[in-house]
Protein backbone atom coordinates (compact mmCIF):
# COMPACT_ATOMS: atom_id res chain seq x y z
CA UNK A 1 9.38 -32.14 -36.11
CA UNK A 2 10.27 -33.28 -32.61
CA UNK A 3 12.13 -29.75 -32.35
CA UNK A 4 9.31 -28.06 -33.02
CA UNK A 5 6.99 -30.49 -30.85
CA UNK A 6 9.27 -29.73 -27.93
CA UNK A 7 9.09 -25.70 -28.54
CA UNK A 8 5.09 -25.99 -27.87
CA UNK A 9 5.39 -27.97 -25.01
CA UNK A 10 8.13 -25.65 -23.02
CA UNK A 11 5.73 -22.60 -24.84
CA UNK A 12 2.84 -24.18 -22.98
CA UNK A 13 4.71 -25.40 -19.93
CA UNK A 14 5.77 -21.14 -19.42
CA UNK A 15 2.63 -20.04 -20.00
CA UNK A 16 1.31 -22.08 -17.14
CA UNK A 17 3.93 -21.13 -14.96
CA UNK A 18 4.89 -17.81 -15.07
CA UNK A 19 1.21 -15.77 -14.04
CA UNK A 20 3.21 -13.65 -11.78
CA UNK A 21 1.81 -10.42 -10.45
CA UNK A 22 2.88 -7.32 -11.44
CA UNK A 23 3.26 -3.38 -10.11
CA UNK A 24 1.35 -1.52 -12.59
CA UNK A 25 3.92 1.56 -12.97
CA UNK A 26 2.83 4.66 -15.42
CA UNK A 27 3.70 8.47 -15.54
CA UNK A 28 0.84 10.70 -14.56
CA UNK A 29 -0.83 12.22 -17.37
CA UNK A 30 0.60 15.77 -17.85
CA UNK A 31 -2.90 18.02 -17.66
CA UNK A 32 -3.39 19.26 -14.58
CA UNK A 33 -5.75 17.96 -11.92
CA UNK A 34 -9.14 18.98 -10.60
CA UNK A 35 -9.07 21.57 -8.37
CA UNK A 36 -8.40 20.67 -4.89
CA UNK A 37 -11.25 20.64 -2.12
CA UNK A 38 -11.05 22.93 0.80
CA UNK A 39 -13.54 21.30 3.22
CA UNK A 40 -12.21 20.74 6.99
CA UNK A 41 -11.71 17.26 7.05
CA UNK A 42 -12.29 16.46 3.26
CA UNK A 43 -15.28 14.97 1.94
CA UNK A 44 -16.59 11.55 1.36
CA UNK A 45 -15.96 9.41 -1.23
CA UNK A 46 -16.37 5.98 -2.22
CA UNK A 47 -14.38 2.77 -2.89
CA UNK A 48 -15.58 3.04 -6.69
CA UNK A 49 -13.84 6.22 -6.96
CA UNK A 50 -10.37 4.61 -5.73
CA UNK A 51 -10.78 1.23 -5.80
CA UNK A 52 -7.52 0.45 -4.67
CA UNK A 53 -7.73 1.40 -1.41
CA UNK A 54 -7.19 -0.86 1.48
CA UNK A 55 -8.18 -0.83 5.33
CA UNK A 56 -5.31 -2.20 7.63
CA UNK A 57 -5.80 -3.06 11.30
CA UNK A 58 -2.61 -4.29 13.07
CA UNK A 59 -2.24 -6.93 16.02
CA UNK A 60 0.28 -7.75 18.33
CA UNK A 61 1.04 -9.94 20.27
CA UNK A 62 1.34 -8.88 24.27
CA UNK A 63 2.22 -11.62 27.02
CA UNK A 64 0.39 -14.16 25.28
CA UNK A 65 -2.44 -12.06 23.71
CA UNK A 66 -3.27 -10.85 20.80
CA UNK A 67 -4.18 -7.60 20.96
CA UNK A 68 -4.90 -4.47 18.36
CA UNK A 69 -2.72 -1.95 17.83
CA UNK A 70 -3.64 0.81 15.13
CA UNK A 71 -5.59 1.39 12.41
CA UNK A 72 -3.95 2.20 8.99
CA UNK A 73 -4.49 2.90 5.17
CA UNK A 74 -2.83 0.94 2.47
CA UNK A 75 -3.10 0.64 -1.25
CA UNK A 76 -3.58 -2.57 -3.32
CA UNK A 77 -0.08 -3.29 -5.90
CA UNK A 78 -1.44 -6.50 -6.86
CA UNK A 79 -3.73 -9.39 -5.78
CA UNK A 80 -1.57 -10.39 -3.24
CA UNK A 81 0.28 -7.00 -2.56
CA UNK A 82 -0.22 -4.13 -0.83
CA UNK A 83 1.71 -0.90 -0.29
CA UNK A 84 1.40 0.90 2.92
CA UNK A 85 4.06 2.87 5.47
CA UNK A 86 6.20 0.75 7.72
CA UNK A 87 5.37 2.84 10.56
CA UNK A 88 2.00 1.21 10.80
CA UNK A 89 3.88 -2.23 11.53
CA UNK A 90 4.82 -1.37 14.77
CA UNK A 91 4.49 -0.26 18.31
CA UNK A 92 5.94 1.27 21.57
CA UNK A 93 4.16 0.47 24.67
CA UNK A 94 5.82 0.43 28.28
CA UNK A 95 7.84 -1.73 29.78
CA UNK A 96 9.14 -1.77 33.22
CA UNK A 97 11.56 -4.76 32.71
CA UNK A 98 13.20 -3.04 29.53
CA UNK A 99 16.04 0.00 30.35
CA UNK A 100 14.24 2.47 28.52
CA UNK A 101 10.94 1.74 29.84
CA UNK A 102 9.60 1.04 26.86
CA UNK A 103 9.53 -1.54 23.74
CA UNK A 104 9.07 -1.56 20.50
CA UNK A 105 6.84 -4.55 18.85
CA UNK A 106 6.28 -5.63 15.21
CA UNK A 107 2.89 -6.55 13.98
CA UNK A 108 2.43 -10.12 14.08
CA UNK A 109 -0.57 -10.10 11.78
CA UNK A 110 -2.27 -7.43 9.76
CA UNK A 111 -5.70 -8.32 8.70
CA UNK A 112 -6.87 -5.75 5.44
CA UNK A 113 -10.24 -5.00 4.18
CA UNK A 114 -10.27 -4.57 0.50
CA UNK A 115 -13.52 -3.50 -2.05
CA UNK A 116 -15.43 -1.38 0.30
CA UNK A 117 -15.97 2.14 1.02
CA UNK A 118 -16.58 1.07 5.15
CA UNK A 119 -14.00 0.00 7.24
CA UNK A 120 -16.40 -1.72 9.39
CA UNK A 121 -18.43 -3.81 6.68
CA UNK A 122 -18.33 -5.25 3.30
CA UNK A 123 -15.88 -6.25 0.73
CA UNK A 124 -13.87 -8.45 1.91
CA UNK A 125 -11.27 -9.83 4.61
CA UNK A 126 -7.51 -11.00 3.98
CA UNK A 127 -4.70 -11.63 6.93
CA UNK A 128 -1.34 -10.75 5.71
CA UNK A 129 1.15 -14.15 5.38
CA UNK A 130 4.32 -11.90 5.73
CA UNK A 131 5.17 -7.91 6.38
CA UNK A 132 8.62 -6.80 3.96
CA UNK A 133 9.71 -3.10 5.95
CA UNK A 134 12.24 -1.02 4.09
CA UNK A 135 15.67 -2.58 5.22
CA UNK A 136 16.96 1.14 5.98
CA UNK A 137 13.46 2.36 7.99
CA UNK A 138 14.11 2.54 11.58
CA UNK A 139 11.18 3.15 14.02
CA UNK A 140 10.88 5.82 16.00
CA UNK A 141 14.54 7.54 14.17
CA UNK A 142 14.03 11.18 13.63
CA UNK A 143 14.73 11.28 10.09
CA UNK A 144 11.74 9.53 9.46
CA UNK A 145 13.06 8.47 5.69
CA UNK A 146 12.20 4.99 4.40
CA UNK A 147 8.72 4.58 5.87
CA UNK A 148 7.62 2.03 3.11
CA UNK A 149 6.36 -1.47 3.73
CA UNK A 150 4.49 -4.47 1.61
CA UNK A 151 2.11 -6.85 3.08
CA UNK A 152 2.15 -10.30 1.51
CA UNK A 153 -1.39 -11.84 1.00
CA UNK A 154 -1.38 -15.67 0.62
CA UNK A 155 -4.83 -15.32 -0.66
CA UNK A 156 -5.87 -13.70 -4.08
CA UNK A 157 -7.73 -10.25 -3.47
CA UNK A 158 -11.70 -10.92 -3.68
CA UNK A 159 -13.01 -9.65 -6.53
CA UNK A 160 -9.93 -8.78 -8.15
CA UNK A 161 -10.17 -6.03 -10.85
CA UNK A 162 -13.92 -5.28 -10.72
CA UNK A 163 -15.08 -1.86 -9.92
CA UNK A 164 -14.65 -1.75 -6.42
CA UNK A 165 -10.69 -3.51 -5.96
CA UNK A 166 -8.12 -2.78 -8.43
CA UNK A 167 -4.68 -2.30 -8.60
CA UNK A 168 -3.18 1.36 -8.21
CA UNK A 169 -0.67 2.93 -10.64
CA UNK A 170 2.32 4.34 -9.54
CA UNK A 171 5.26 6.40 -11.28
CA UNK A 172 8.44 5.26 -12.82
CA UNK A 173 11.06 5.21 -10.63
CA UNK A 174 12.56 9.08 -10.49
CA UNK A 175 9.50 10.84 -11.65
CA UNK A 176 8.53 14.78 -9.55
CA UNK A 177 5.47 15.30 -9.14
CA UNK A 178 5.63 19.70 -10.04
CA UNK A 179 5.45 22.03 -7.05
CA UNK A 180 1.77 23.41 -6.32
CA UNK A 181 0.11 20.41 -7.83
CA UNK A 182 -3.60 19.51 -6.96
CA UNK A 183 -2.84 16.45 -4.86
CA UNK A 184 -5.84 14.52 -3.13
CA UNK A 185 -5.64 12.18 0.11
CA UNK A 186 -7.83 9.79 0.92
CA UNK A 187 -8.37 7.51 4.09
CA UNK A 188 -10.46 6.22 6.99
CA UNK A 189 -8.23 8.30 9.46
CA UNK A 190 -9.92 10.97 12.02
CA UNK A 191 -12.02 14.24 11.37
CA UNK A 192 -10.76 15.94 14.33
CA UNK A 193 -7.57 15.10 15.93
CA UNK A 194 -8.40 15.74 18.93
CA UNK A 195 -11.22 13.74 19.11
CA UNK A 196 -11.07 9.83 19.26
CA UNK A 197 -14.75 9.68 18.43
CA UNK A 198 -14.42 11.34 15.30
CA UNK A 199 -12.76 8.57 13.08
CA UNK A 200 -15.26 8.01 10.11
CA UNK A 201 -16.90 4.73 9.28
CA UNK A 202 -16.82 5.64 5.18
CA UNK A 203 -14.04 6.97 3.20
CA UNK A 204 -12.83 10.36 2.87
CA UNK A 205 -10.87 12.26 0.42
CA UNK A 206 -9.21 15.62 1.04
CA UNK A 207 -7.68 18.15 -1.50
CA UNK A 208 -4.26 19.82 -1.05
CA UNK A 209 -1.15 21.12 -2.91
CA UNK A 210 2.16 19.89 -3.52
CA UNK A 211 4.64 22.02 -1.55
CA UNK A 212 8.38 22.38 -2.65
CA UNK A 213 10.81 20.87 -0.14
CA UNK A 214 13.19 23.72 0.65
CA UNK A 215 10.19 25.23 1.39
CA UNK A 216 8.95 22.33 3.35
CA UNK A 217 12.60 21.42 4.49
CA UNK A 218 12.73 26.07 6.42
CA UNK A 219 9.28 25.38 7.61
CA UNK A 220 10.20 21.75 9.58
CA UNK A 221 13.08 22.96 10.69
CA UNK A 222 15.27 21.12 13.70
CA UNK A 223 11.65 19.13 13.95
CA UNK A 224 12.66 17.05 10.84
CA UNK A 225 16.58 17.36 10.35
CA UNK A 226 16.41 16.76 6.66
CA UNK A 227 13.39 16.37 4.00
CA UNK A 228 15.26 14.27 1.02
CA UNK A 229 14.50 13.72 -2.17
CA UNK A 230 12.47 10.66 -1.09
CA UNK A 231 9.94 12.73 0.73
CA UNK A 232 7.07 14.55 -1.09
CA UNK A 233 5.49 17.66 0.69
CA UNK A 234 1.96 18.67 0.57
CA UNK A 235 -0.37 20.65 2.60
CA UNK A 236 -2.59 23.88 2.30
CA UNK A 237 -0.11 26.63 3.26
CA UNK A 238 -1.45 29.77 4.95
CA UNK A 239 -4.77 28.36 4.58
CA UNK A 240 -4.95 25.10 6.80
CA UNK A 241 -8.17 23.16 7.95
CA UNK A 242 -7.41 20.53 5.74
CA UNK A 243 -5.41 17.36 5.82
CA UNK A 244 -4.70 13.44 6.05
CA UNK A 245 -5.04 12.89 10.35
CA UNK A 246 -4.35 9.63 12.67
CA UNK A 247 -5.36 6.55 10.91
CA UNK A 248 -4.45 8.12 7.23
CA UNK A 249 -0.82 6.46 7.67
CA UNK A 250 -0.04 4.31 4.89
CA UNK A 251 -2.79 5.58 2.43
CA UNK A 252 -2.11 7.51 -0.89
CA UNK A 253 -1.70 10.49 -1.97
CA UNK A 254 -2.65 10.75 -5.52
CA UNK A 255 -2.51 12.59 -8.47
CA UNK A 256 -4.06 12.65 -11.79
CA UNK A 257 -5.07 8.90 -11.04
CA UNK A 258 -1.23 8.12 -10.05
CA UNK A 259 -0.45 7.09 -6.38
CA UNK A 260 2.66 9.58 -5.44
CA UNK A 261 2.84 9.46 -2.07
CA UNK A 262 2.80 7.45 1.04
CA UNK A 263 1.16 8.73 3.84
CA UNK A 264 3.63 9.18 6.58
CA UNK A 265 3.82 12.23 9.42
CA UNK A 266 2.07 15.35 9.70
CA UNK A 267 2.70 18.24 12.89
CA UNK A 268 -1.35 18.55 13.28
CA UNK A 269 -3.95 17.56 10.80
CA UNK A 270 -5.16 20.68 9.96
CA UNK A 271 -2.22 22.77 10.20
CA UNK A 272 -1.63 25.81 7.98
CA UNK A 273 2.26 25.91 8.92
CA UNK A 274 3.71 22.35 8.66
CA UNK A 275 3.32 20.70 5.30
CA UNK A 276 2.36 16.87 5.68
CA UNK A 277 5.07 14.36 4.48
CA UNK A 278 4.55 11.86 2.65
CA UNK A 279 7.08 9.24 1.33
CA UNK A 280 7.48 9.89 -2.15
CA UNK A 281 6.59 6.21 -4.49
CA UNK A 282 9.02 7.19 -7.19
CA UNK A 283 11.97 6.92 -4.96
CA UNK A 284 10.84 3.56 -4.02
CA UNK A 285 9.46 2.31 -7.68
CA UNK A 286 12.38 -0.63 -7.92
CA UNK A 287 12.75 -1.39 -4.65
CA UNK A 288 8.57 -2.77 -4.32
CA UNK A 289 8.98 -3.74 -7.77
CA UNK A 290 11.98 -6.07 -6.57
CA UNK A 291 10.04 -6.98 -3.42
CA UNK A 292 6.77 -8.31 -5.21
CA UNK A 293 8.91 -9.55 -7.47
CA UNK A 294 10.57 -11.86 -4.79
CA UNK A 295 7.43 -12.44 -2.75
CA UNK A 296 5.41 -13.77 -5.10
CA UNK A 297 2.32 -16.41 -4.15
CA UNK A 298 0.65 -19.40 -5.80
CA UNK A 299 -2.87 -18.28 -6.11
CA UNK A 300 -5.62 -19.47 -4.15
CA UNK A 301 -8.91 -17.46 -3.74
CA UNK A 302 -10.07 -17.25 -0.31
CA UNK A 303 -13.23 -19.40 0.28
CA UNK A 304 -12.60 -21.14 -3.02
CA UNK A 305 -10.54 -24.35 -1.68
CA UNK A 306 -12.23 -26.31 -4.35
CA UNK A 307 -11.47 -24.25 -6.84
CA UNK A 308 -7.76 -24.39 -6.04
CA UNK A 309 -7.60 -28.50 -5.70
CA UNK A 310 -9.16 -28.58 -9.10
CA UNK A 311 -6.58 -26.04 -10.68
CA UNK A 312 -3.52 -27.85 -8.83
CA UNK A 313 -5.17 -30.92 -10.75
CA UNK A 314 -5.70 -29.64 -13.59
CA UNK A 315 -1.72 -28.40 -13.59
CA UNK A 316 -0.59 -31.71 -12.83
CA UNK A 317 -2.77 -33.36 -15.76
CA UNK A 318 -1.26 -30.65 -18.18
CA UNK A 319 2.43 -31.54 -16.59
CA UNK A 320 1.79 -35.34 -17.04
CA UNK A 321 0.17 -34.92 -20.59
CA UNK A 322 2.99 -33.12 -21.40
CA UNK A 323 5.67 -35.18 -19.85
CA UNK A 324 4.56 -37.82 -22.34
CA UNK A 325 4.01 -36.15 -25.42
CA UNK A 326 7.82 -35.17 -25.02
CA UNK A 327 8.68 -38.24 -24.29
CA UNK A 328 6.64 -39.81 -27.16
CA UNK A 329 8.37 -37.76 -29.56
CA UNK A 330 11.54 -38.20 -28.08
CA UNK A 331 11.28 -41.81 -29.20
CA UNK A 332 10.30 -41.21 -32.48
């Protein structure tokens, strides 16, 4: 009796403790995908249609000031997790007191804008508690490999699996996506590259195909020394006037539901020649899997500080009640 009496308490006791999040990892269904779109800069889309997308604007810290840097994409792992490229965490600006003339900063806060198809409006608002870069991405290296991050929330996403913020899927570790695959990328990033003016208030999507990387690897050349395994290649070849542009970094690139890629470097945006690169999520499916895993948060929804005294009392009233049916039966 007091065997079994202790079994439901610890049964109860791990239920309450052990709500951890968790990567939602699946292999793409094996039909093909819708045709890709052709349009010069994509088309526009909305939240609803991927609603784990996530706006990222980066600040630094400057002499005192905080100041923003760029403007990024990102995808939503969990309620407090988000996947975007490391590249977006940093940022070289002059300096006439440093040898090379220059420095390199680290974001000291990223604030992300979840559940809306603006980056300017709606949804909702979370600053990042902690940045985790790929221990082997180095900024500014020309290799270029590695270009993964997390951001840490220490807030619970608003609105958290409703139709406008849910968690993406991504592949098991090791999975290829198959060469010439309908691919689609989708971000807040620019419509013209050339043109500062012409970064889009509403989200975009933009259809290309999967390119094979020897392929990818002859047409990069000495640009890009090597194009591992880890990268994924994608791009409308001979045809151009499509592509992910400045701002795109760090969004997905997705197929049949499944976020593949990362969205890392590209020659031009609209280039017919240079594939765009993309870091490939498979090659990176236990390493964010071990990083959510060891950056996990206690959950407290932002605005909601009521809510999250009553739950931490309600926790502590279970633990007590607990405590002293166990030590009741103990007795007995």
């Amino acid at each position: 009796m007091v065997f079994s009496m202790k079994l439901l308490i610890m049964t109860v006791l791990f239920y309450y403790g052990s709500c951890e999040d968790k990567v939602t990892v699946r292999e793409p269904p094996a039909l093909p995908a819708t045709p890709a779109y052709r349009i010069v800069g994509g088309q526009p889309t909305t939240v609803r249609r991927y609603p784990y997308m996530a706006y990222l604007r980066s600040f630094y810290m400057v002499r005192g000031q905080k100041l923003l840097g760029g403007t990024c994409g990102g995808v939503i792992l969990t309620q407090h997790h988000v996947l975007t490229a490391a590249h977006c965490l940093f940022e070289k600006t002059n300096d006439t007191k440093s040898v090379t003339g220059t420095t390199i900063l680290r974001a000291s806060e990223v604030v992300i804008r979840v559940g809306s198809t603006y980056n300017d409006r709606g949804g909702s608002e979370h600053a990042t508690s902690k940045t985790v870069v790929h221990e082997d991405y180095k900024y500014y290296s020309k290799s270029k490999d590695n270009d993964v991050a997390v951001l840490v929330l220490p807030t619970s996403v608003s609105n958290y699996r409703s139709s406008s913020v849910q968690p993406a899927v991504i592949p098991p570790g090791g999975y290829v996506v198959p060469d010439n695959a309908s691919v689609v990328a989708v971000g807040w990033g620019r419509t013209d590259e050339n043109c500062n003016n012409s970064t889009p208030l509403g989200l975009r999507r933009v259809g290309l195909r999967t390119v094979d990387r020897d392929t990818c690897a002859a047409r990069w050349g000495q640009e890009v020394p090597e194009i591992p395994d880890s990268m994924l290649c994608a791009g409308l070849l001979g045809v151009g006037g499509a592509g992910a542009c400045r701002g795109d970094s760090g969004g997905p690139l997705v197929y049949n539901g499944v976020v593949v890629g990362v969205t890392s470097f590209a020659m031009r945006c609209d280039d017919s020649f240079y594939p765009h690169v993309f870091m490939r999520v498979s090659s990176y499916t236990d390493w964010i899997n071990n990083t959510v895993s060891q950056n996990q948060v206690v959950a407290v929804h932002k605005n909601s500080h009521n809510t999250a005294v009553a739950a931490d009392v309600t926790s502590l009233m279970l633990l007590a009640f607990a405590t002293s049916i166990w030590i009741l039966f103990s007795e007995i």
